[in-house]
Protein backbone atom coordinates (compact mmCIF):
# COMPACT_ATOMS: atom_id res chain seq x y z
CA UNK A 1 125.72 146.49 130.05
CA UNK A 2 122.71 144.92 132.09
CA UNK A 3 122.96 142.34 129.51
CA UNK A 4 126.83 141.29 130.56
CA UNK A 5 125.85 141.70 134.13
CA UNK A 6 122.63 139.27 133.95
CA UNK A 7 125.36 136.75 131.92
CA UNK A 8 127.70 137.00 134.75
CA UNK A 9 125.21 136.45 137.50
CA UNK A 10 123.88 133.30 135.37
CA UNK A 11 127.24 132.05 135.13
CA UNK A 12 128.34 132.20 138.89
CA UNK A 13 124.91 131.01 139.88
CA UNK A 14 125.58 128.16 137.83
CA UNK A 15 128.66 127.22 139.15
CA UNK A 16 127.46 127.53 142.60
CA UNK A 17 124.90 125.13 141.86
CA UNK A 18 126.85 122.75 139.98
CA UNK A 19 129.62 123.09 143.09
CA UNK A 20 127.07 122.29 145.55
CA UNK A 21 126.02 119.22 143.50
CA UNK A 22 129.13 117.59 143.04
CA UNK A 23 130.34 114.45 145.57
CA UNK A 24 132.54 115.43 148.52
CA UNK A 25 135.91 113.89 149.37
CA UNK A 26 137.25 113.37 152.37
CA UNK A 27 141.50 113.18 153.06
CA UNK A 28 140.64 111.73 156.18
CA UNK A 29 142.43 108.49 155.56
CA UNK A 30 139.88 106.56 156.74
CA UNK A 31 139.40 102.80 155.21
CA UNK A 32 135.77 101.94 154.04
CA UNK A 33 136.05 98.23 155.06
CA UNK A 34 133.16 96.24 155.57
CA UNK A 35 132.92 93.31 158.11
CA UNK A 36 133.63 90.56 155.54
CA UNK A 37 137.48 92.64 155.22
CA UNK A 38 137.80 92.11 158.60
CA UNK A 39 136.15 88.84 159.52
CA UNK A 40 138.68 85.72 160.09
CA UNK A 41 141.81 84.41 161.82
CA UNK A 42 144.29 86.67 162.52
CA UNK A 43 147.26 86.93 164.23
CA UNK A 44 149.02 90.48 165.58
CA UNK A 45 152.62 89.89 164.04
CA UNK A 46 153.69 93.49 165.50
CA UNK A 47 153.23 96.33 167.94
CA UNK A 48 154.69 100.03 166.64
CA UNK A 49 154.02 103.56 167.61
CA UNK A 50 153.07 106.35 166.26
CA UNK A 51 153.96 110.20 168.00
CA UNK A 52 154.41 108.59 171.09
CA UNK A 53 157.53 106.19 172.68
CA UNK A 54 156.76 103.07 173.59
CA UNK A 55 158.08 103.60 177.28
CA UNK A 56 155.15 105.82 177.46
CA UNK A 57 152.41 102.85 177.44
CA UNK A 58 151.92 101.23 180.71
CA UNK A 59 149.08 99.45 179.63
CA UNK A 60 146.81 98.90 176.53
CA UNK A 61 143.30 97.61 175.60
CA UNK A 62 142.54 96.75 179.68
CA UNK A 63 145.83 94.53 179.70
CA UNK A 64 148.87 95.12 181.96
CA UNK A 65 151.14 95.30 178.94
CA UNK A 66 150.64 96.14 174.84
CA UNK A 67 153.66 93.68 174.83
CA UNK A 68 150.86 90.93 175.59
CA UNK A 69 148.71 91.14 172.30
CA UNK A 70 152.23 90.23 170.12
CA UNK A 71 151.35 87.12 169.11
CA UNK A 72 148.18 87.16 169.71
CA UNK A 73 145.65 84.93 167.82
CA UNK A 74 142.28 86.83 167.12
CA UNK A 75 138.77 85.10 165.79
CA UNK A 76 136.44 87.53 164.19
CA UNK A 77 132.89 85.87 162.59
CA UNK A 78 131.02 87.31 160.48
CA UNK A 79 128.25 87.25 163.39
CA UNK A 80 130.31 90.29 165.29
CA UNK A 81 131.11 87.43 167.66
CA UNK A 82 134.69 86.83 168.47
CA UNK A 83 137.94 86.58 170.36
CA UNK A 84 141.70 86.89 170.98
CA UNK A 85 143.44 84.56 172.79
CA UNK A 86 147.26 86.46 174.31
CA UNK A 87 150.03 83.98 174.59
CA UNK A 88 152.05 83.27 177.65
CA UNK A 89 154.99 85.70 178.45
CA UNK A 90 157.64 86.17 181.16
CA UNK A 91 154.96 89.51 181.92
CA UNK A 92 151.33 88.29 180.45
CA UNK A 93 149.38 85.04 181.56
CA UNK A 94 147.79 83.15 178.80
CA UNK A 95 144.22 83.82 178.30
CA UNK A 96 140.99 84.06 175.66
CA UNK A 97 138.73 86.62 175.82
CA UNK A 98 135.25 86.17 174.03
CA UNK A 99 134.81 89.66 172.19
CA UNK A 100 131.48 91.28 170.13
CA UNK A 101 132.88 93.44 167.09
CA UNK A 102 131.98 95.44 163.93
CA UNK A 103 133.10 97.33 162.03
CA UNK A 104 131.98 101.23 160.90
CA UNK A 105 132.70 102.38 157.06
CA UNK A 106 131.44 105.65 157.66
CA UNK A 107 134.60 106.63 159.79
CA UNK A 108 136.70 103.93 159.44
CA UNK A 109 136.65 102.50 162.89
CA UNK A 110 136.93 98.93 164.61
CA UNK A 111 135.42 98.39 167.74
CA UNK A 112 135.06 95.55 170.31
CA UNK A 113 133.23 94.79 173.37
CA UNK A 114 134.53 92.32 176.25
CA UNK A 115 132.41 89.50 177.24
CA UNK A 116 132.61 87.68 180.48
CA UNK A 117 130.14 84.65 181.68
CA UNK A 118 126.62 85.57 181.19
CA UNK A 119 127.12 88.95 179.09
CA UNK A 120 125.21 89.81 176.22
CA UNK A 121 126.36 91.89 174.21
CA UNK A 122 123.66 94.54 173.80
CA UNK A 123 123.74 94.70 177.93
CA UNK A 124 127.68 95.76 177.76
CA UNK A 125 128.30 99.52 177.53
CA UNK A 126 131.80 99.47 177.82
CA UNK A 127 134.17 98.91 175.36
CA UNK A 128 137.09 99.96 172.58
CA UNK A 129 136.84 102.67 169.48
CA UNK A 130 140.39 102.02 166.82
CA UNK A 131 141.16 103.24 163.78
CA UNK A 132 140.67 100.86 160.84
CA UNK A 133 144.12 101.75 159.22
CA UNK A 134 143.63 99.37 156.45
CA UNK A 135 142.79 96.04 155.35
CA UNK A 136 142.66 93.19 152.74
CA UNK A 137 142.88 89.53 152.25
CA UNK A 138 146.02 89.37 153.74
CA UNK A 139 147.30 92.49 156.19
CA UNK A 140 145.18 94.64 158.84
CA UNK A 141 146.03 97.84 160.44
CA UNK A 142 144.68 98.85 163.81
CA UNK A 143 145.33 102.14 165.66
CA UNK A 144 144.38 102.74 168.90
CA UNK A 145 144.57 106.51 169.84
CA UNK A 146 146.09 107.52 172.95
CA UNK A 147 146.21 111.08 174.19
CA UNK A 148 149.96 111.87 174.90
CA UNK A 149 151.65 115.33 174.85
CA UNK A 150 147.86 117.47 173.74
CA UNK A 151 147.47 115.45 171.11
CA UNK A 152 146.77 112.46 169.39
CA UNK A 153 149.15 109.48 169.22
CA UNK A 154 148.98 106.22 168.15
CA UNK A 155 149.50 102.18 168.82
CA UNK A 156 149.73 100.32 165.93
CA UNK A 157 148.63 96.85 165.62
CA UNK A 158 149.74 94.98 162.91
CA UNK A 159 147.50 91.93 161.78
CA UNK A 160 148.78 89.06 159.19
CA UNK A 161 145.83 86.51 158.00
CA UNK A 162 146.28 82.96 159.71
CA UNK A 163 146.70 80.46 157.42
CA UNK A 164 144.47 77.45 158.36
């Protein structure tokens, strides 16, 4: 009988061990891009939203409107410099803004810092945390959470590659 018992406790000990040993997973939905996914000319081809109505954003990434970044042409190097240039609207003036970005494979974020005349980067403390949604040679997917009703919702920028 002590025999059986001493078995059993082997046995689960083993497993134990070989549980705590194996990888973890994560269902997080998180995209492990690296800067060179992300790096290039792209253009934001469409706004959506995601658990929250659109007549619910006044204003988005320090612009009067999200409506402004439609259409907008974005720069990314491989440096982490960078910009996005917004077209002209009946609502939005035309304008470039020089940007420092990377990108985070750990959680799956994109994030960008504003530069005006004379910033360096490193000095700037202020700045924007997305979601990396997903990305490849061709598409990106960029969620910005917003707080709206106690939880989390979502703008959704959708990226297409420029073709040069």
């Amino acid at each position: 009988m002590k025999r059986i018992f001493l078995i059993a406790a082997l046995i689960c000990s083993s497993l134990i061990v070989l549980q705590s040993c194996s990888p973890k997973t994560t269902t997080s939905g998180a995209v492990a891009a690296k800067r060179g996914d992300v790096s290039g000319n792209w253009v934001v081809n469409d706004i959506t939203f995601d658990g929250i109505p659109e007549v619910a954003v006044k204003s988005f990434l320090g612009e009067s409107s999200y409506k402004c970044f439609v259409g907008s042409a974005w720069t990314l190097t491989n440096s982490g410099n960078g910009s996005y240039s917004l077209p002209s609207s009946a609502s939005c003036a035309a304008k470039t803004q020089t940007i420092f970005w990377s990108v985070s494979p750990a959680d799956g974020t994109f994030q960008f810092k504003k530069l005006f005349e004379g910033d360096k980067a490193k000095d700037v403390t202020d700045g924007h945390r997305l979601a990396l949604a997903s990305a490849d040679g061709a598409n990106m997917v960029i969620k910005s959470p917003i707080e709206y009703g106690g939880r989390t919702a979502y703008v959704v920028m959708n990226f297409t590659k420029a073709v040069k």
